[in-house]
N, C-alpha and C. Protein backbone atom coordinates (compact mmCIF):
# COMPACT_ATOMS: atom_id res chain seq x y z
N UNK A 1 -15.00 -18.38 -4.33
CA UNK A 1 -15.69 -17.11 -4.42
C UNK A 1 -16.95 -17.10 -3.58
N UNK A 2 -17.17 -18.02 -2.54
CA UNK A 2 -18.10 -17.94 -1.88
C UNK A 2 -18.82 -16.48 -1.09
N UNK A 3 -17.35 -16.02 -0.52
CA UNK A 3 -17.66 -15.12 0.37
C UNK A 3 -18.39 -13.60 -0.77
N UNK A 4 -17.79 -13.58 -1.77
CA UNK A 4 -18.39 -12.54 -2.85
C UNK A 4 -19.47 -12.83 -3.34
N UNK A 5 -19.89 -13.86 -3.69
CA UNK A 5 -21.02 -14.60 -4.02
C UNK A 5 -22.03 -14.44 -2.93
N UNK A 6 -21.97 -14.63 -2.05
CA UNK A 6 -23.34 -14.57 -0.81
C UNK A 6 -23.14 -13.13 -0.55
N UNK A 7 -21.98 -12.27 -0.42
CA UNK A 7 -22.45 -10.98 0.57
C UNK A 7 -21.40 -10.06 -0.54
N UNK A 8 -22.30 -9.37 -0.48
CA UNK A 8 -22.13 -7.71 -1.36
C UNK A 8 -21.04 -7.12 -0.70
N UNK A 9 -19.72 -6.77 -1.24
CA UNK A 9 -18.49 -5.79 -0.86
C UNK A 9 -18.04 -5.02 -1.54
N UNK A 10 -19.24 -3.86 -1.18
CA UNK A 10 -19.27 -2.66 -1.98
C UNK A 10 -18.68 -1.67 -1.21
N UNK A 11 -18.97 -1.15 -0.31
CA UNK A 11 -18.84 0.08 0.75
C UNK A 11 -17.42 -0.17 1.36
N UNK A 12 -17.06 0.96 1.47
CA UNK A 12 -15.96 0.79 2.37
C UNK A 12 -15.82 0.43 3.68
N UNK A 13 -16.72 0.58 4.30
CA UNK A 13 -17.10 -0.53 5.30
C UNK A 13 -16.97 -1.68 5.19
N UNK A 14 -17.88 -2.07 4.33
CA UNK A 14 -17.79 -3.27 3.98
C UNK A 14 -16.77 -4.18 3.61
N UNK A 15 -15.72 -3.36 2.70
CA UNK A 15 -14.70 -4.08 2.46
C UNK A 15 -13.47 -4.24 3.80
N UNK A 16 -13.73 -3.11 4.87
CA UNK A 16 -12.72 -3.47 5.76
C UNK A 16 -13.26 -3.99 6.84
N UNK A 17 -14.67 -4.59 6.87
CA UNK A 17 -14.80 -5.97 7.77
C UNK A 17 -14.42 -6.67 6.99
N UNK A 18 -14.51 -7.30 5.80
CA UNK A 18 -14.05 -8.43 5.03
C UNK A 18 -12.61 -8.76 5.28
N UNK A 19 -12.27 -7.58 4.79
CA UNK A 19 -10.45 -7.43 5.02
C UNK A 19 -10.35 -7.84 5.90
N UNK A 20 -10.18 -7.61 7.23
CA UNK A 20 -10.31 -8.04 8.66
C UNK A 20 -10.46 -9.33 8.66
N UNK A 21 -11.45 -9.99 8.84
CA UNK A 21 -11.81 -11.04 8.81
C UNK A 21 -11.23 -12.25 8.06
N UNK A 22 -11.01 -11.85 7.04
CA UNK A 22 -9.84 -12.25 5.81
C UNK A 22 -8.54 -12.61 6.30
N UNK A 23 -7.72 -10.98 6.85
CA UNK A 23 -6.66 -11.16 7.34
C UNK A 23 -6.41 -12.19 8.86
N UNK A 24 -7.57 -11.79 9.67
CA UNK A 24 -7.49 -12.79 10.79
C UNK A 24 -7.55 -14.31 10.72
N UNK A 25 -8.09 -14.59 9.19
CA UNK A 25 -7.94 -15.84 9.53
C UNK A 25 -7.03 -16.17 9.08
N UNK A 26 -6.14 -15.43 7.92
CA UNK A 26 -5.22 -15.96 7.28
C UNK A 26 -3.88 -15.99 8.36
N UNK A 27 -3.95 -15.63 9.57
CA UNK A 27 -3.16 -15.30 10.64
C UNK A 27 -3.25 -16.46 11.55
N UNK A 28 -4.41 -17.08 11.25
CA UNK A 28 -4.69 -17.81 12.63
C UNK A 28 -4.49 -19.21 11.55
N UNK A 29 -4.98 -19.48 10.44
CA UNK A 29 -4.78 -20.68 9.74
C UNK A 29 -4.50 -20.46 8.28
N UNK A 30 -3.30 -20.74 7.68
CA UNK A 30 -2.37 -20.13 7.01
C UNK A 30 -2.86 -20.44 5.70
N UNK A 31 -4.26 -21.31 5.19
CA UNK A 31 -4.95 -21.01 4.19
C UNK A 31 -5.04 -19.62 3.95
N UNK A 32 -5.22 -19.94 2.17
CA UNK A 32 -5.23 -18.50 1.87
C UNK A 32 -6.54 -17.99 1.20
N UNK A 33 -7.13 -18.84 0.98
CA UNK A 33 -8.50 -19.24 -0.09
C UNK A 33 -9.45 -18.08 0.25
N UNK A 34 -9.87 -17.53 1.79
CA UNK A 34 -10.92 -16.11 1.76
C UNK A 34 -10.12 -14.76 1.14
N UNK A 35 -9.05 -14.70 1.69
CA UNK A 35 -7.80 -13.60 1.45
C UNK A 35 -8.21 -13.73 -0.38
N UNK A 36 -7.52 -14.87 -0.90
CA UNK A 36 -7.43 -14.45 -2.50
C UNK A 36 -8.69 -14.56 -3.63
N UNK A 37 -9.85 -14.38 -2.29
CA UNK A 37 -11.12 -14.59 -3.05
C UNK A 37 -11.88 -13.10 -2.86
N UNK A 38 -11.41 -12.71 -1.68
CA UNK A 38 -11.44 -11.30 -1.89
C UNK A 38 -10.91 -10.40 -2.04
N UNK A 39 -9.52 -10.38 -2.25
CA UNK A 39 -8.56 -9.80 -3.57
C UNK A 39 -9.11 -10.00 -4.78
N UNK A 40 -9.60 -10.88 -5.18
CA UNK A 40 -10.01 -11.09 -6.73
C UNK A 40 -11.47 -10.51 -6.67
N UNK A 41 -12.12 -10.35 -6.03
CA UNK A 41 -13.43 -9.09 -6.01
C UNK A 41 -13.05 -7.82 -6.01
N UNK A 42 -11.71 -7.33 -4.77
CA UNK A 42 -11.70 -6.04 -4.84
C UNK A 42 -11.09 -5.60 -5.62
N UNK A 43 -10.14 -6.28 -6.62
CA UNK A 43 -9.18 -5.37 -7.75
C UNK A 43 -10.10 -5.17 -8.55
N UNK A 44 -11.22 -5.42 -9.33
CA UNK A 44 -11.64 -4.85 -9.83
C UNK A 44 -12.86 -3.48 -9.80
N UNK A 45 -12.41 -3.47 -8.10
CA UNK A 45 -13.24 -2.06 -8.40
C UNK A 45 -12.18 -0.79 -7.47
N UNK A 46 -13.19 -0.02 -7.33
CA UNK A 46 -12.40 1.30 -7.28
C UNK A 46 -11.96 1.07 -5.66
N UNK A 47 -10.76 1.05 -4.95
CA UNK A 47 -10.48 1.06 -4.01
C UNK A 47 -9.73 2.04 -3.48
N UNK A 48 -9.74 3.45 -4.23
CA UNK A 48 -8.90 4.59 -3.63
C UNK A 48 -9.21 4.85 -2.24
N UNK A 49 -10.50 4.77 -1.77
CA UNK A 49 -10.82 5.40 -0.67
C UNK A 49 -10.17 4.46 0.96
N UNK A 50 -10.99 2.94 0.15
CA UNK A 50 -10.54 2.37 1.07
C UNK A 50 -8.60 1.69 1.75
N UNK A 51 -7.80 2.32 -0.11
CA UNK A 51 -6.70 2.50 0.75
C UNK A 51 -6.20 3.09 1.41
N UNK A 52 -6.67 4.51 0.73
CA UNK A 52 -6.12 5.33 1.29
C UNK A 52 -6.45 5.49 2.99
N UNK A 53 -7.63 4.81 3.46
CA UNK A 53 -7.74 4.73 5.10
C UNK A 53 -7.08 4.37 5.93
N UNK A 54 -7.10 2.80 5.15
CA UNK A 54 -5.85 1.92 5.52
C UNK A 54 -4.39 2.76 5.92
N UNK A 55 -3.88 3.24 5.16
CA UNK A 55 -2.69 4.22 4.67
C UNK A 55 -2.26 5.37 5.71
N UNK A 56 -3.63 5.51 6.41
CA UNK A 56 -3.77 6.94 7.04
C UNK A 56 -2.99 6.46 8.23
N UNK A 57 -2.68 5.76 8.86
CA UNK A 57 -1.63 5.75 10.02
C UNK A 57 -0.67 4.24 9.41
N UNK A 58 0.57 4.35 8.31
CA UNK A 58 0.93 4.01 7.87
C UNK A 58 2.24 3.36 8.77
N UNK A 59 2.73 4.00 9.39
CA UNK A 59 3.73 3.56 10.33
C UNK A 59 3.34 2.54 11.07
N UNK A 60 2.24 2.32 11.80
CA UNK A 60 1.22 1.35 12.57
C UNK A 60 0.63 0.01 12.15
N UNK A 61 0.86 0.12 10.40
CA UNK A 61 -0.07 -1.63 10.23
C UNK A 61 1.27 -2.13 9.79
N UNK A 62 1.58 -3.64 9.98
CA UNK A 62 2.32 -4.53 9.71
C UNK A 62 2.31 -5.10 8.34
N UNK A 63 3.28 -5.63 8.14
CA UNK A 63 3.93 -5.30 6.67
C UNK A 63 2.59 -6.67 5.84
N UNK A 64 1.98 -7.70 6.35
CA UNK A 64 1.16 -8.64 6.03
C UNK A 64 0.22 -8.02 5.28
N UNK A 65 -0.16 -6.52 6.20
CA UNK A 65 -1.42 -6.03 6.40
C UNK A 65 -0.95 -5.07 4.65
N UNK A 66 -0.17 -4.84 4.49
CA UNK A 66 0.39 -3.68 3.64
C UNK A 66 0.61 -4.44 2.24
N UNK A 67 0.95 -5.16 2.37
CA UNK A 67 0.63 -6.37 1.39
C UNK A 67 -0.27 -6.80 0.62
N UNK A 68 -1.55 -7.10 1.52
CA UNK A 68 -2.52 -7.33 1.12
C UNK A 68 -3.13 -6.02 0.59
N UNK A 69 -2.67 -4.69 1.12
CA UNK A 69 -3.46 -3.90 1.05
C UNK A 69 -3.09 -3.59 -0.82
N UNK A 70 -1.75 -3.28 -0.84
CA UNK A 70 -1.01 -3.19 -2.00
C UNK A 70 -1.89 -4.63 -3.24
N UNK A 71 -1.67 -5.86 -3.10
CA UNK A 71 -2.72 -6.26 -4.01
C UNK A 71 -4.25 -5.82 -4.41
N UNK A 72 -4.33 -5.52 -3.20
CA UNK A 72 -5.87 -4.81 -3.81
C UNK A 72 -6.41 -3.71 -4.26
N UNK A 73 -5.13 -2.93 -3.93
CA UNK A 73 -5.04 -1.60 -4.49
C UNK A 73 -3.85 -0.85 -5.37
N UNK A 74 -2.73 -1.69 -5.69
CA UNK A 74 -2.02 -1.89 -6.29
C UNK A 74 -2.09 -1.40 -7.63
N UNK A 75 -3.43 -1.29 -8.71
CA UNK A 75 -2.83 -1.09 -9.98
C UNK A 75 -3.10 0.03 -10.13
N UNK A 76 -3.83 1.20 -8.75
CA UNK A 76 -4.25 2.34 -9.16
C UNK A 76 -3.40 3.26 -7.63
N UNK A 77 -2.17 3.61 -7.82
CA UNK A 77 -0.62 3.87 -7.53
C UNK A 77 -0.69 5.23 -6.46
N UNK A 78 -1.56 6.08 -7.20
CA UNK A 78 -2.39 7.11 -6.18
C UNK A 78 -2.47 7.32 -4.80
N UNK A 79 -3.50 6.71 -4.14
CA UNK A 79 -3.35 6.52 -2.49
C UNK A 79 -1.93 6.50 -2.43
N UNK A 80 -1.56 5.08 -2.47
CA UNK A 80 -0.51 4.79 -2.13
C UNK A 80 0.82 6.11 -2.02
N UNK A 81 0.94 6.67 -3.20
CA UNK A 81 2.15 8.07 -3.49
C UNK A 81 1.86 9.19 -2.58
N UNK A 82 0.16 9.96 -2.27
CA UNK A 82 -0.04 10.47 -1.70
C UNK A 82 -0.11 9.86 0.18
N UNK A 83 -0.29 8.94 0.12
CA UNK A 83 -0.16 8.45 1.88
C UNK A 83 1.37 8.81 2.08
N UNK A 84 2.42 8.14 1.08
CA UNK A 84 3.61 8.24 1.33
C UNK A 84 4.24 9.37 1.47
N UNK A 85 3.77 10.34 0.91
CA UNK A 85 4.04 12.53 0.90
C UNK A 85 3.21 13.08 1.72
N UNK A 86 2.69 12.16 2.34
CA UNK A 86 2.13 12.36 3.87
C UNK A 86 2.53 11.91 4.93
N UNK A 87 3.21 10.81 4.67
CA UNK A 87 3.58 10.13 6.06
C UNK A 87 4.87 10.89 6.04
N UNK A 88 5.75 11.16 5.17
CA UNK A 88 7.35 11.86 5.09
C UNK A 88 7.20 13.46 4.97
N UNK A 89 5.95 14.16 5.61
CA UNK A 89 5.64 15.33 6.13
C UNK A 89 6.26 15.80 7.26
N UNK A 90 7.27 16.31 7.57
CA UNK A 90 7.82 16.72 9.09
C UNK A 90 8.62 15.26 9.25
N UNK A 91 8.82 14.73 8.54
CA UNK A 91 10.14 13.37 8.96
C UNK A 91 11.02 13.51 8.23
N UNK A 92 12.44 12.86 9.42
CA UNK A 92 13.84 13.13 8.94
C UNK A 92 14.63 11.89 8.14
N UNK A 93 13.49 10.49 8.63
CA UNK A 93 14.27 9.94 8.21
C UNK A 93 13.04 8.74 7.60
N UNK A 94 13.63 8.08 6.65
CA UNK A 94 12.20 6.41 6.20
C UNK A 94 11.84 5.88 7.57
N UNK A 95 10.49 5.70 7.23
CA UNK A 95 9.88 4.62 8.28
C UNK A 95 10.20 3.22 7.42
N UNK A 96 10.03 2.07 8.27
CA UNK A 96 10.38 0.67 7.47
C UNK A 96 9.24 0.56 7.14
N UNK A 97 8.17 0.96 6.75
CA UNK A 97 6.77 0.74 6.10
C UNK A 97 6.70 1.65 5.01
N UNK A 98 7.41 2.97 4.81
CA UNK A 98 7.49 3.50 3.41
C UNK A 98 8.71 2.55 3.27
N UNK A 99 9.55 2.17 3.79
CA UNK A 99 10.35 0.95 2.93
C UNK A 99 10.16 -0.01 2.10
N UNK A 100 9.44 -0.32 3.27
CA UNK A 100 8.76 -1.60 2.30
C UNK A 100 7.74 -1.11 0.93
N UNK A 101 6.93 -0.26 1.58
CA UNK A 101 6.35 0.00 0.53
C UNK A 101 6.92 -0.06 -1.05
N UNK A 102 8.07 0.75 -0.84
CA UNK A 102 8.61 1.50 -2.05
C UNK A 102 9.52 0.35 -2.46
N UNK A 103 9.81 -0.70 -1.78
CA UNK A 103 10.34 -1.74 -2.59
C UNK A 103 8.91 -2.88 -2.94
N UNK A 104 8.33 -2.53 -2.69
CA UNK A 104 6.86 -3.88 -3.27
C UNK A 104 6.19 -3.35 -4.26
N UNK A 105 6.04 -1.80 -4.13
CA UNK A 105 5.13 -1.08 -5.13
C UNK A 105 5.43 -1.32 -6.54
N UNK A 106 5.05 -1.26 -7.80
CA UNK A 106 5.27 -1.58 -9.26
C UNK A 106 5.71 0.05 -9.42
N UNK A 107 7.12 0.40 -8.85
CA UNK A 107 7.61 2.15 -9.43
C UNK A 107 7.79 2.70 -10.48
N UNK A 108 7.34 1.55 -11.61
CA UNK A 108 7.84 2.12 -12.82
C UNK A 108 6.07 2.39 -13.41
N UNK A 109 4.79 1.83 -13.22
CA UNK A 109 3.82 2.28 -12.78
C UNK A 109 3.28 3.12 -12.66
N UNK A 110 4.06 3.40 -11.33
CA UNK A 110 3.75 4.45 -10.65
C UNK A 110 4.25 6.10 -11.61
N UNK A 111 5.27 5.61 -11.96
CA UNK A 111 6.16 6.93 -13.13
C UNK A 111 5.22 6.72 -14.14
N UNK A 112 4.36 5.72 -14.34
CA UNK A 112 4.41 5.98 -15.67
C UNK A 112 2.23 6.51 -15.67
N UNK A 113 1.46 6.29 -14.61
CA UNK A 113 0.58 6.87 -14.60
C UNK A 113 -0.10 8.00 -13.75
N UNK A 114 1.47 8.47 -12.94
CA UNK A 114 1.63 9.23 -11.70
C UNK A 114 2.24 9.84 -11.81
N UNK A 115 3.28 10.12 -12.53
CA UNK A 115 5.07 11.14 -12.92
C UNK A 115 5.03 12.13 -11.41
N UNK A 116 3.91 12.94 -11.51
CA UNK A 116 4.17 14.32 -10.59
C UNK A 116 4.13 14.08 -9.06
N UNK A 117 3.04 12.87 -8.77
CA UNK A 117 3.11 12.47 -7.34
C UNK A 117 4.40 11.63 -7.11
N UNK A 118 4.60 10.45 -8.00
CA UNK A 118 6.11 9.72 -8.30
C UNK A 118 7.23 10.84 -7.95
N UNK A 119 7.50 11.97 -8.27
CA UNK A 119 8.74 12.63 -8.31
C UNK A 119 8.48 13.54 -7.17
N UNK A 120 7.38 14.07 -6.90
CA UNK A 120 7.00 14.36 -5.69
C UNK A 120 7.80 13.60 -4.26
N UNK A 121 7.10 12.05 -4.29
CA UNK A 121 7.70 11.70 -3.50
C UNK A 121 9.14 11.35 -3.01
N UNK A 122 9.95 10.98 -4.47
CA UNK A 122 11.36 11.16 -4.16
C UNK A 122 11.88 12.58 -4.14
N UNK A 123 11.50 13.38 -4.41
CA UNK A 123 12.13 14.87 -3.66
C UNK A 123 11.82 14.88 -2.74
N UNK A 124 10.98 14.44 -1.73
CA UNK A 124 10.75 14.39 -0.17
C UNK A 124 11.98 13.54 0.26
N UNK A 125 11.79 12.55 -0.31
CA UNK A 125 12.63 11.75 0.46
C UNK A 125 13.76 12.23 0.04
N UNK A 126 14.70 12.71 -0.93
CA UNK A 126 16.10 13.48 -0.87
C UNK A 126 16.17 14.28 -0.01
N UNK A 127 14.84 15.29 0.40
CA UNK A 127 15.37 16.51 0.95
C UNK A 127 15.13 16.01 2.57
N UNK A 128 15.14 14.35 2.81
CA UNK A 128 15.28 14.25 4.44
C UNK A 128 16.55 14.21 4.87
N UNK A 129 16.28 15.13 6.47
CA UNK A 129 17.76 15.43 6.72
C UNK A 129 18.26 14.35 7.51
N UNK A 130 17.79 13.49 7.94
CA UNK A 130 18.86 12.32 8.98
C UNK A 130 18.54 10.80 7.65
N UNK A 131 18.26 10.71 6.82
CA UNK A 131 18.12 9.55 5.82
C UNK A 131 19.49 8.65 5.87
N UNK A 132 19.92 7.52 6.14
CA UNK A 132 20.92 6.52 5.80
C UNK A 132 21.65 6.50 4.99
N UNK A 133 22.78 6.53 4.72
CA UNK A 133 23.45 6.36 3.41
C UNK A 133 22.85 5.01 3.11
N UNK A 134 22.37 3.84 3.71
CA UNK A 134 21.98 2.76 3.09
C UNK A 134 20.50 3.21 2.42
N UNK A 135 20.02 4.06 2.85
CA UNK A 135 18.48 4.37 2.68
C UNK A 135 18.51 5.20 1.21
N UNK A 136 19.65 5.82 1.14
CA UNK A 136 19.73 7.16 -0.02
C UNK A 136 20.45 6.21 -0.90
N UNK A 137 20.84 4.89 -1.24
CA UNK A 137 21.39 3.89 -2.16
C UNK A 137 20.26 3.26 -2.60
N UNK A 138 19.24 2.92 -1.77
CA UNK A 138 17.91 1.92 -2.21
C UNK A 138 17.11 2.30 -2.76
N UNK A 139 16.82 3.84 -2.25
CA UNK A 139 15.81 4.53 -3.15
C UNK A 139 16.36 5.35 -4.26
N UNK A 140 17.67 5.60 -4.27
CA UNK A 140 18.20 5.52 -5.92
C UNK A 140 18.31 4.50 -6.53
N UNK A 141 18.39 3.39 -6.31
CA UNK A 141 17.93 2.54 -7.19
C UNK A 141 17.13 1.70 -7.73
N UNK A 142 16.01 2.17 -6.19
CA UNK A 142 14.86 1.61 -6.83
C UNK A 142 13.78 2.89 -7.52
N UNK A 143 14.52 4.05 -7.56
CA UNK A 143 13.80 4.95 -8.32
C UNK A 143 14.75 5.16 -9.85
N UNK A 144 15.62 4.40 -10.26
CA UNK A 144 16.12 3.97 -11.48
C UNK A 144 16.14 2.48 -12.25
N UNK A 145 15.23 2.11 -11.54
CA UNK A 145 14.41 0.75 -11.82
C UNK A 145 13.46 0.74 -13.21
């Protein structure tokens, strides 16, 4: 807990130099020790804003990055439902990053402190018109999970 201990990661700024910095090293040397020391600072506070930033060009960050982002913002389901009924705005078909998403996310969670954004987002995704028959099997069953 060093890095929380010496420097304040309050601001959303703040938390996405950390993040950064975090993620780069965990990239460059496969320790994990800054990464899960500042996961364990940021779940306990309010991180809507700063996922939802993250979130805002969702197609673009790599699945590592989405990961981490999801632990740290993970138990409050929000961002996350609304980025996703944003990113499937004017699209025909899943990006592999609402894929992933929607298989890492806790969906039952999500139904159960979200219902209207939760069902929200799978009526988007039914009513896409080029979707996979493999794509329209996964998210029925991972929306009967």
């Amino acid at each position: 807990s060093g890095i929380n201990a010496e420097y304040g990661v309050n601001t959303d700024d703040e938390k996405k130099f950390v993040f950064e910095e975090c993620l780069y090293i965990l990239e460059k040397w496969p320790g994990k020790a800054p990464m899960e020391s500042l996961i364990t600072k940021l779940v306990r506070q309010d991180n809507t804003n700063f996922v939802s930033k993250y979130l805002t060009n969702i197609d673009t960050i790599d699945t590592l990055k989405l990961d981490h982002i999801l632990m740290i913002g993970g138990c409050n389901p929000e961002p996350f439902l609304r980025s996703i009924i944003a990113n499937l705005e004017g699209k025909v078909e899943l990006s592999q990053n609402i894929k992933h998403l929607l298989v890492n996310m806790n969906l039952a969670l999500c139904f159960e402190l979200k219902e209207e954004l939760y069902l929200e987002v799978f009526d988007k995704i039914r009513n896409l018109s080029a979707i996979s028959m493999e794509d329209v099997k996964s998210v029925l069953q991972l929306s009967t999970e």
